[in-house]
Protein backbone atom coordinates (compact mmCIF):
# COMPACT_ATOMS: atom_id res chain seq x y z
CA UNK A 1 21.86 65.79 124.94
CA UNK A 2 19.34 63.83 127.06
CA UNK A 3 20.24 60.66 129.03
CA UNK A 4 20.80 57.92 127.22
CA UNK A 5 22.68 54.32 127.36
CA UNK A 6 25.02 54.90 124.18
CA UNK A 7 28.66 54.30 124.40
CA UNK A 8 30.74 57.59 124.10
CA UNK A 9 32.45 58.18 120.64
CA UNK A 10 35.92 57.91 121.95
CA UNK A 11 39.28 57.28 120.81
CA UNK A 12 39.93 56.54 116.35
CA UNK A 13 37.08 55.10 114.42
CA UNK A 14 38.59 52.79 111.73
CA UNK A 15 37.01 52.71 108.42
CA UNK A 16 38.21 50.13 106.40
CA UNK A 17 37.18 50.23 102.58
CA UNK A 18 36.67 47.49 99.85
CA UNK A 19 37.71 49.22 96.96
CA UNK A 20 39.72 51.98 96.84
CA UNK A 21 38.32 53.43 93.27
CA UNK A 22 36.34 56.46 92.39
CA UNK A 23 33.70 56.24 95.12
CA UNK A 24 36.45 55.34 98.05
CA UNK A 25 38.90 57.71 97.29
CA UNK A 26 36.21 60.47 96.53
CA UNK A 27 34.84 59.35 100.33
CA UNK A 28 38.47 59.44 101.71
CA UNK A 29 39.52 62.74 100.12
CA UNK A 30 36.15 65.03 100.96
CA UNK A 31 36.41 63.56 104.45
CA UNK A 32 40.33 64.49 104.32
CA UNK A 33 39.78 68.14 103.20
CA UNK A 34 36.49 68.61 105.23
CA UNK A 35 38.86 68.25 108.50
CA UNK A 36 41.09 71.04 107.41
CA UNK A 37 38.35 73.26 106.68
CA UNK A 38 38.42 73.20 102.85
CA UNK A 39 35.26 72.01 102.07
CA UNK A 40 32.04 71.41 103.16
CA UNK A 41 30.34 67.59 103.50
CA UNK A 42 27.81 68.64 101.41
CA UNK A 43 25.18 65.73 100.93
CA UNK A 44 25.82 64.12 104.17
CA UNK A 45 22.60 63.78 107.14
CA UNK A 46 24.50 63.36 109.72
CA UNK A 47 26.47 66.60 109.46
CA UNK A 48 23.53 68.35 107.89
CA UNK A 49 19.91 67.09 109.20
CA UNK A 50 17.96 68.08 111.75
CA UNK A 51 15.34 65.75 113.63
CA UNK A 52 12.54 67.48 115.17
CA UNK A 53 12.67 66.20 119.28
CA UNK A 54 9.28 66.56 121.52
CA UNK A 55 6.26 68.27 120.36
CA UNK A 56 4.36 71.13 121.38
CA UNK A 57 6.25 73.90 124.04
CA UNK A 58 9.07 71.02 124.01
CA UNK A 59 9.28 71.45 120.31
CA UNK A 60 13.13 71.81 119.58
CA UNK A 61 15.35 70.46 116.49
CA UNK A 62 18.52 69.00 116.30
CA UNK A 63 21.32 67.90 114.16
CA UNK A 64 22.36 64.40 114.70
CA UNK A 65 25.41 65.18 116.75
CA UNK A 66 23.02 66.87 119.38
CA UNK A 67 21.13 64.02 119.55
CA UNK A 68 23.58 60.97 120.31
CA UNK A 69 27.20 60.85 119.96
CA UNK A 70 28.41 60.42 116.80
CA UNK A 71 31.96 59.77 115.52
CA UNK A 72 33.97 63.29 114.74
CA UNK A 73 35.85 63.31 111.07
CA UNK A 74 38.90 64.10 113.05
CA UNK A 75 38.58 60.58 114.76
CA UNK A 76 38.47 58.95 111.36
CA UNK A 77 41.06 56.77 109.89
CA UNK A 78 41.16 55.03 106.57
CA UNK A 79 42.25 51.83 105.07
CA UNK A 80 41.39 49.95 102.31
CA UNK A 81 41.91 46.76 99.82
CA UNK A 82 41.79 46.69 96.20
CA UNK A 83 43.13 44.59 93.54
CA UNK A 84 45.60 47.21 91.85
CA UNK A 85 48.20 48.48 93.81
CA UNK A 86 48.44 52.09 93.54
CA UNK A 87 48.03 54.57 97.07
CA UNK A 88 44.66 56.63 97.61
CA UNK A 89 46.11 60.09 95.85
CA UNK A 90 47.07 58.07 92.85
CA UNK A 91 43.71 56.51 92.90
CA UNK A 92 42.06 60.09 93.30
CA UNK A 93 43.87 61.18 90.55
CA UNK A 94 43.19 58.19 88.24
CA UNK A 95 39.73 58.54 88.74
CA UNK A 96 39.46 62.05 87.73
CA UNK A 97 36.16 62.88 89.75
CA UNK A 98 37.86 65.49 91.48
CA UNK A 99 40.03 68.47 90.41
CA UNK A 100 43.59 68.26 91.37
CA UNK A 101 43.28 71.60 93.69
CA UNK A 102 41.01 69.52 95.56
CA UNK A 103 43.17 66.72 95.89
CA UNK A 104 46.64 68.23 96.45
CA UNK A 105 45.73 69.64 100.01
CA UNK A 106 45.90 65.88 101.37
CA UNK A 107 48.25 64.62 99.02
CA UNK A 108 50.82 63.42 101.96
CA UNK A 109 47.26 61.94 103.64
CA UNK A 110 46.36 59.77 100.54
CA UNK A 111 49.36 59.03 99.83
CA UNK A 112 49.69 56.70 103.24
CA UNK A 113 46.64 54.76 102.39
CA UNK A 114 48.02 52.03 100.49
CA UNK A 115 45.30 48.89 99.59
CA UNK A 116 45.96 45.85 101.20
CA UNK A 117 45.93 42.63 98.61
CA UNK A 118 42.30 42.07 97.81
CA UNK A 119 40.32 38.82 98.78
CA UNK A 120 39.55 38.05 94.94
CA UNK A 121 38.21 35.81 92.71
CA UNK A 122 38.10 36.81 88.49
CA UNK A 123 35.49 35.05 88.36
CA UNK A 124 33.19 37.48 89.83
CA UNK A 125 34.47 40.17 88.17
CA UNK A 126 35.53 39.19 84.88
CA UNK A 127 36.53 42.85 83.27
CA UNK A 128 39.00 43.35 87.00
CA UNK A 129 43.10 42.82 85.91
CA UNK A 130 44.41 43.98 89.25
CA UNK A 131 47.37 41.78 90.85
CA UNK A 132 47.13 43.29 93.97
CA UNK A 133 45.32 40.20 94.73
CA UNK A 134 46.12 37.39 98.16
CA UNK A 135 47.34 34.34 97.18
CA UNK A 136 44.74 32.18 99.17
CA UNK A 137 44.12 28.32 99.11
CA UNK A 138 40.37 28.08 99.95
CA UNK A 139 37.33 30.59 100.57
CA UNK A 140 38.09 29.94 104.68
CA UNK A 141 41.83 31.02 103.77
CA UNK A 142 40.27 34.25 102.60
CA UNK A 143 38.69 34.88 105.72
CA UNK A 144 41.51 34.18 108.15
CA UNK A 145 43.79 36.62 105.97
CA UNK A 146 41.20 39.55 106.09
CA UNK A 147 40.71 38.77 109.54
CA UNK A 148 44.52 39.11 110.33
CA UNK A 149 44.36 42.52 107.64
CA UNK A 150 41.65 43.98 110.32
CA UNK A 151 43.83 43.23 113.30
CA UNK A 152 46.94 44.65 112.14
CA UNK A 153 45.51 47.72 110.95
CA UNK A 154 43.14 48.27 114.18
CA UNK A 155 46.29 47.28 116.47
CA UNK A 156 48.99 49.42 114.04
CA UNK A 157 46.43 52.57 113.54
CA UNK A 158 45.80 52.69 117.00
CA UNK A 159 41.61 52.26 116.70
CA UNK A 160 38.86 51.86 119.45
CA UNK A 161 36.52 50.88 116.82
CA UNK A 162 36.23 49.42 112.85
CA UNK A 163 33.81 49.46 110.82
CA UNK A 164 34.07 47.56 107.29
CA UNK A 165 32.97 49.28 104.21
CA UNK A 166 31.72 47.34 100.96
CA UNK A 167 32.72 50.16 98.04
CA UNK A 168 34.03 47.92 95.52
CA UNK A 169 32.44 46.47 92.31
CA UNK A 170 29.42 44.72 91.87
CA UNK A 171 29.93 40.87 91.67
CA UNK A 172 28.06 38.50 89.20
CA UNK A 173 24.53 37.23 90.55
CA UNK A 174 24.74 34.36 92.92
CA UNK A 175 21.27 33.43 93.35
CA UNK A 176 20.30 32.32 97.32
CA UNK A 177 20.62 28.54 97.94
CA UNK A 178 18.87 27.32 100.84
CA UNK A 179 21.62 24.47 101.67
CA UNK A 180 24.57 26.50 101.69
CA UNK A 181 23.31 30.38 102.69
CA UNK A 182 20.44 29.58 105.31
CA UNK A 183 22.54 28.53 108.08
CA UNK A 184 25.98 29.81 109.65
CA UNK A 185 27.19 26.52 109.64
CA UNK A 186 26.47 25.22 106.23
CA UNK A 187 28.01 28.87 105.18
CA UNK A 188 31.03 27.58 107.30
CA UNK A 189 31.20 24.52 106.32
CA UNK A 190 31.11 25.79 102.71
CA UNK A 191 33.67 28.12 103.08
CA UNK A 192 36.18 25.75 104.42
CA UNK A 193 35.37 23.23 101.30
CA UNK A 194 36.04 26.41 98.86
CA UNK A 195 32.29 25.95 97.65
CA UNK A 196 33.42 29.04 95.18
CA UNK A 197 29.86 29.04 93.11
CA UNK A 198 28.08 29.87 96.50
CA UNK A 199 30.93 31.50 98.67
CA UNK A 200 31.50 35.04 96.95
CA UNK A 201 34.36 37.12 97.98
CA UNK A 202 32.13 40.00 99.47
CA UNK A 203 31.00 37.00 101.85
CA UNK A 204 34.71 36.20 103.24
CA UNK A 205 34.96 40.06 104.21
CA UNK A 206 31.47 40.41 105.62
CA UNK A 207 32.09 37.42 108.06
CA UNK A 208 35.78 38.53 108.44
CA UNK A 209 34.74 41.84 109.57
CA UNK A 210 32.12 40.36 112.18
CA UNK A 211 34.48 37.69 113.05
CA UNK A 212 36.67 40.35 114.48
CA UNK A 213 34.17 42.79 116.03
CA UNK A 214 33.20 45.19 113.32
CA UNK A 215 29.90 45.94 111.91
CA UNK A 216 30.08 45.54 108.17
CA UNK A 217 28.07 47.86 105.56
CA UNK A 218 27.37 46.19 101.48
CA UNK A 219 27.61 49.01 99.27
CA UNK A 220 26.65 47.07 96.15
CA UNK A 221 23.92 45.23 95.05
CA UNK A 222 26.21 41.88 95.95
CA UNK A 223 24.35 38.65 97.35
CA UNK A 224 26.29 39.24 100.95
CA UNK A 225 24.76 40.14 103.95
CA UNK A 226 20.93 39.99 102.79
CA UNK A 227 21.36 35.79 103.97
CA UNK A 228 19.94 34.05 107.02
CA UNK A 229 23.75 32.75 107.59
CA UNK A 230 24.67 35.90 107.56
CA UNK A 231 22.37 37.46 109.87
CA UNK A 232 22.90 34.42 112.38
CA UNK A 233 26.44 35.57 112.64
CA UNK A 234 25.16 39.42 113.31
CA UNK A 235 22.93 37.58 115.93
CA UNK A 236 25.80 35.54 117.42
CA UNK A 237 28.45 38.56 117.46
CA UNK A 238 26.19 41.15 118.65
CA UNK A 239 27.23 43.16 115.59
CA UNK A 240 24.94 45.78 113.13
CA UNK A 241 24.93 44.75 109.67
CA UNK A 242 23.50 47.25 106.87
CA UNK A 243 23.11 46.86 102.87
CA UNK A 244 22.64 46.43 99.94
CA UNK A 245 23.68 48.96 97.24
CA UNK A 246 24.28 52.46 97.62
CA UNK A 247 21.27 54.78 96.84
CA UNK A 248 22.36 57.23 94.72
CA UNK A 249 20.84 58.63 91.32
CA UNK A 250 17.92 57.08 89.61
CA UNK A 251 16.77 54.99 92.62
CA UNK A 252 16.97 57.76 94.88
CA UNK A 253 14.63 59.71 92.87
CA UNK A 254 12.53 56.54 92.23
CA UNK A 255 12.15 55.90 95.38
CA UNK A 256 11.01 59.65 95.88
CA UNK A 257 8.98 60.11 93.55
CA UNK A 258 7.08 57.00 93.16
CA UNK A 259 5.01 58.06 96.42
CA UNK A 260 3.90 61.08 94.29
CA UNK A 261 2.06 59.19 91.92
CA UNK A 262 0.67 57.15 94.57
CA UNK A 263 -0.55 59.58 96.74
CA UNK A 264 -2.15 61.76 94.01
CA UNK A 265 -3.76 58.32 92.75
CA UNK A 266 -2.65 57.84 89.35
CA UNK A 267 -2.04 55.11 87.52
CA UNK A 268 1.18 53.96 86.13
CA UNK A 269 1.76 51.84 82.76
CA UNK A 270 5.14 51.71 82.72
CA UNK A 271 8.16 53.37 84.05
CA UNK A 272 11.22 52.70 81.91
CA UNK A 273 15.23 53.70 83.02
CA UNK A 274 18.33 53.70 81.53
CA UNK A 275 21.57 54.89 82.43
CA UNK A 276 25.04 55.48 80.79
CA UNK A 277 28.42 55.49 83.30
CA UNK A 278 31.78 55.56 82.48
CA UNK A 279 34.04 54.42 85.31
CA UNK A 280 34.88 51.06 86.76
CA UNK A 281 31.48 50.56 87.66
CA UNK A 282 30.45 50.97 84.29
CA UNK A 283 33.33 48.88 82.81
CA UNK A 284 32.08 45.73 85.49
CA UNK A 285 28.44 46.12 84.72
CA UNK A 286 29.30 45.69 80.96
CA UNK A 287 28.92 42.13 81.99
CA UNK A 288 25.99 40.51 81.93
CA UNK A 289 26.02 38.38 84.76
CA UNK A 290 27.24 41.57 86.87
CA UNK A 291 24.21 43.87 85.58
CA UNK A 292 21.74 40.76 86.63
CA UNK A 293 22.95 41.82 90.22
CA UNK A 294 21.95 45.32 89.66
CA UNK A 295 19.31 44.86 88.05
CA UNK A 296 17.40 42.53 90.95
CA UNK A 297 18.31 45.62 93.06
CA UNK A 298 17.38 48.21 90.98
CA UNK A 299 13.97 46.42 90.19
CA UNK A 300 13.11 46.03 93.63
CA UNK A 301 11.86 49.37 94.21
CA UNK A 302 8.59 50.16 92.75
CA UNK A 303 6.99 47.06 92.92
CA UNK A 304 7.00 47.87 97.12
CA UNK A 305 5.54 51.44 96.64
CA UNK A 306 3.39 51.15 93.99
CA UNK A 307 1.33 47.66 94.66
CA UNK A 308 -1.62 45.86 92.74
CA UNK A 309 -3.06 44.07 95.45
CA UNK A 310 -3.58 48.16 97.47
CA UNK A 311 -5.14 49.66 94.20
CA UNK A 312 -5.76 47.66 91.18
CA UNK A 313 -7.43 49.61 88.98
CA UNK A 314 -3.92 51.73 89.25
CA UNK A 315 -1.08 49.50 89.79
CA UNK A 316 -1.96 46.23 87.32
CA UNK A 317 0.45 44.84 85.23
CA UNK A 318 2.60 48.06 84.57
CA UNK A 319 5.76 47.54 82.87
CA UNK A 320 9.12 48.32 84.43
CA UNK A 321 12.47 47.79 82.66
CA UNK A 322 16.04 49.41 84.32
CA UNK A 323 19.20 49.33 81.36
CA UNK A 324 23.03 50.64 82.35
CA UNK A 325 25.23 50.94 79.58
CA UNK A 326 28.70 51.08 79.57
CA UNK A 327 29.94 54.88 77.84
CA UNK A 328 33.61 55.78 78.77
CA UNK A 329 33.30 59.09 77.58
CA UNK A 330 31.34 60.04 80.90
CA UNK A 331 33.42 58.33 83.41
CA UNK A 332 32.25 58.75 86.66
CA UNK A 333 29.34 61.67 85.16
CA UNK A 334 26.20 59.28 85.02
CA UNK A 335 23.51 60.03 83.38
CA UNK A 336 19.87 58.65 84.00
CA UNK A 337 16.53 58.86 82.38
CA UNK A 338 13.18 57.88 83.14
CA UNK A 339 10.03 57.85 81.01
CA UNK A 340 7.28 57.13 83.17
CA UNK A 341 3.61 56.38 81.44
CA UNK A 342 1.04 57.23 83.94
CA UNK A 343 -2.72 57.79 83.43
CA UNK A 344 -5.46 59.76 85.32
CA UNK A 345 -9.33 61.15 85.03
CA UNK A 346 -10.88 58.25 83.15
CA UNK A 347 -7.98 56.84 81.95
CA UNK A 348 -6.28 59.06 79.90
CA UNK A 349 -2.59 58.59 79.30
CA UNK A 350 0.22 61.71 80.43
CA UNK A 351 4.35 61.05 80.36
CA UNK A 352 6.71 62.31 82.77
CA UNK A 353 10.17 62.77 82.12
CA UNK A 354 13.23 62.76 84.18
CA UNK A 355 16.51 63.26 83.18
CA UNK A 356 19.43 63.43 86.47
CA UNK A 357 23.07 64.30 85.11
CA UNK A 358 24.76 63.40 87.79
CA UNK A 359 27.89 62.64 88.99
CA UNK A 360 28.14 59.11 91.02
CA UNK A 361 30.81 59.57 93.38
CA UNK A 362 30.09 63.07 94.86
CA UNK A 363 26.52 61.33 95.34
CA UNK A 364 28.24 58.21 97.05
CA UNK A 365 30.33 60.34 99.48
CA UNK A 366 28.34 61.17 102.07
CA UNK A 367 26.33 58.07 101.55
CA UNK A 368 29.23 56.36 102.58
CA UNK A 369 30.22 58.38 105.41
CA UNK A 370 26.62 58.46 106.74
CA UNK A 371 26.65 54.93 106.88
CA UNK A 372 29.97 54.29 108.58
CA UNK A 373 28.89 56.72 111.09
CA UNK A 374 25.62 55.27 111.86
CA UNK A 375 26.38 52.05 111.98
CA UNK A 376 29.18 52.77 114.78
CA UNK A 377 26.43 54.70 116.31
CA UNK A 378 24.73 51.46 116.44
CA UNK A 379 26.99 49.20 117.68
CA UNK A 380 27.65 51.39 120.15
CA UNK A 381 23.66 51.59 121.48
CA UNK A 382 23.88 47.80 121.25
CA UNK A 383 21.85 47.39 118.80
CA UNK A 384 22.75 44.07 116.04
CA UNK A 385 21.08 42.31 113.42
CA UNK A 386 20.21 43.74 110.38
CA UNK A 387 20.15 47.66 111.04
CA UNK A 388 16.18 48.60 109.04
CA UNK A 389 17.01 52.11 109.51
CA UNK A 390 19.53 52.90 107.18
CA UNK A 391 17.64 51.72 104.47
CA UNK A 392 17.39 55.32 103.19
CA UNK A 393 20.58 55.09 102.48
CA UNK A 394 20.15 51.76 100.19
CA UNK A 395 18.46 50.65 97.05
CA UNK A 396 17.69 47.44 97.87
CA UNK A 397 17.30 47.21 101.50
CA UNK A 398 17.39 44.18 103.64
CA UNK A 399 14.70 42.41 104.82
CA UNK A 400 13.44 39.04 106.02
CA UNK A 401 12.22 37.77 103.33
CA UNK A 402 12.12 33.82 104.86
CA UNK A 403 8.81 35.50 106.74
CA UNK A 404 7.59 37.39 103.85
CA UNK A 405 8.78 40.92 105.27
CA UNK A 406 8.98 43.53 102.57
CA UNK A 407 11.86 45.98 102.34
CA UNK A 408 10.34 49.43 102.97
CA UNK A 409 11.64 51.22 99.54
CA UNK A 410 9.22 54.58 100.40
CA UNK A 411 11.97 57.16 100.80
CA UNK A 412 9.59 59.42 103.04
CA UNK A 413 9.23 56.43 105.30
CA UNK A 414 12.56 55.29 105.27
CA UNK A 415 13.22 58.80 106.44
CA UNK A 416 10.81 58.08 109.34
CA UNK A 417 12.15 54.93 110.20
CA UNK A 418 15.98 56.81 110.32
CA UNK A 419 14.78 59.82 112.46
CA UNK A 420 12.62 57.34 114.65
CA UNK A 421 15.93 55.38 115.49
CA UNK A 422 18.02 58.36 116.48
CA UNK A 423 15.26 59.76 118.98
CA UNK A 424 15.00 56.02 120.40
CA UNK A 425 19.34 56.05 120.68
CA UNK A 426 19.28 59.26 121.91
CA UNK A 427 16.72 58.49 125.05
CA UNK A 428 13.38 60.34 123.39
CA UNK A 429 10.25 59.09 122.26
CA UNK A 430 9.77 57.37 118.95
CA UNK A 431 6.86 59.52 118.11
CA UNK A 432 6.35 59.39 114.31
CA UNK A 433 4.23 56.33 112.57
CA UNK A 434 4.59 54.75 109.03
CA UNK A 435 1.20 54.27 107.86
């Protein structure tokens, strides 16, 4: 490993989840078993990818870990909050995403992850019953009892480090208002008045977690972290921030294979998508004002990678429409399609079709535990503020969009953009460009 000003990985890494459903306890329990040696982390960069280092004769490349120091799974401990009550194994089980075989191994493990009471408002997710739920006066009253959650846990775990984790379910819209979310002090201010139309509860942990030194990651598509107020208090905290919305099926291969039709030059008409999901995610989407939230995020992509004002005899006025339905005979086994019109040689018109049965939470996994990993990484190289280069991880990437930045939604160059930040961590030279 070359010279480079990182802090060490030492001592218990801390990663505390919002949600401890199908995706977290999926996380918790391949993480769990991969430690013992009873499965592989399958899906996950960091324990997988290499990054090509120097060029030429000094040609060599490297997994991640070779590269900078990067939290070990054995340093990893897990806690969580959720509105029903009921321990990670139960959870697991619940969920049925993963066999019991490959849950029983860490049974005694999951079992001692119980959810703290969740920082939760009905309101914003109308089809949630749990009771596990804080009793709290005001938004600010959510804060200061997350904040105190994050303490105990870091000071009763024994942790060097937290990171914050955003795994739960997608909250209705809340559009950006310039009053309340541009500034860390109207957000303040806000919060204390229990402004509860602006102030969602994904905000209280967000600030609660950078509040009390952790970077914080947004999972979901949730109207969070992607705020000026927000990023003033990444800014003033010296703290990474990364989100929104884990990148998993359809966008992922959106995102991946959009660039085909762009850099073959055809046109596109319309690309059409619909999904059917059966777990919790699927039961909170079933409302409308939660879908509106995924759908911004899920609508984001194309119109980034495939632009009019670049080529407009291709990219005018196509048509793009994303639908999730609600099936609970699936559960957690999504199912996407895509129809995608596109035309070539004088116009004629061709159809792709894509069809991903997948399965959400063994896709989330290692999303999630690339993420946690990387954005220790990046607290510990100093670096704060919005974190650009996990967007490969994330379907709606942050951006500055008060300056009329565009999120980069081009999974080859998000790719560049990750492997460009671990040479710069790890003391080489940034030596790939995105066009």
């Amino acid at each position: 490993m070359k010279s480079n000003n990182v802090k060490p990985a030492q001592g218990k890494l801390g990663i505390m989840v919002v949600g401890n459903g199908a995706v977290a306890t999926t996380f918790m329990t391949g993480v769990l078993m991969a430690r013992k040696g009873l499965t592989k982390p399958i899906g996950s960069m960091t324990q997988y990818d290499k990054i090509r280092i120097g060029k030429g004769s000094e040609k060599r490349y490297l997994k991640y870990n070779e590269i900078v120091p990067i939290a070990q799974l054995e340093d990893i401990v897990f806690g969580c909050w959720d509105v029903y009550p009921q321990n990670a194994y139960q959870s697991a089980v619940y969920a049925e995403v993963l066999k019991r075989e490959d849950i029983e191994p860490v049974r005694e493990e999951l079992e001692q992850i119980v959810p703290m009471k969740a920082a939760f408002d009905k309101n914003y997710a109308k089809r949630l019953d749990g009771d596990n739920v804080k009793d709290c006066a005001t938004r600010w009253d959510m804060v200061e009892a997350l904040r105190a959650d994050i303490r105990d846990f870091k000071a009763s775990k024994g942790c060097d480090r937290i990171v914050v984790l955003w795994a739960a379910s997608t909250e209705i819209y809340v559009p950006i208002d310039k009053d309340t979310h541009y500034t860390l002090s109207a957000l303040e201010a806000a919060m204390k008045a229990d402004d509860r139309a602006h102030i969602a509860p994904s905000m209280c942990y967000a600030y609660a977690a950078l509040a009390e030194g952790a970077p914080f990651v947004m999972g979901a598509p949730n109207t969070t972290v992607d705020i000026p107020a927000m990023w003033e208090m990444a800014e003033k905290t010296h703290l990474p921030i990364a989100g929104k919305d884990f990148k998993t099926g359809q966008t992922l291969v959106k995102s991946g294979f959009a660039p085909i039709i762009s850099t073959r030059c055809l046109g596109l008409s319309g690309w059409f998508s619909t999904n059917i999901l059966g777990n919790r995610d699927g039961l909170v989407l079933d409302e409308p004002d939660n879908f509106r939230t995924k759908e911004v995020s899920k609508l984001s992509t194309l119109e980034t990678i495939l632009k009019e004002e670049e080529q407009p005899d291709l990219y005018t006025d196509y048509y793009h429409k994303v639908r999730i339905n609600y099936y609970p005979p699936r559960n957690d086994n999504k199912e996407s399609w895509d129809n995608i019109d596109v035309f070539g040689w004088m116009g004629y018109p061709m159809q792709i079709k894509i069809n991903f049965l997948c399965r959400d939470s063994i896709l989330a996994a290692p999303v999630c535990l690339d993420l946690c990993l990387l954005i220790d990484l990046a607290a510990r190289a100093g670096r704060y503020g919005t974190q650009r280069f996990l967007s490969f991880f994330l379907k709606s990437p942050m951006h500055d969009y008060t300056k009329g930045e565009e999120a980069v939604n081009h999974l080859y160059e998000q790719h560049t953009m990750l492997r460009n930040a671990l040479r710069e961590m790890g003391g080489y030279e940034a030596d790939e460009e995105l066009d």
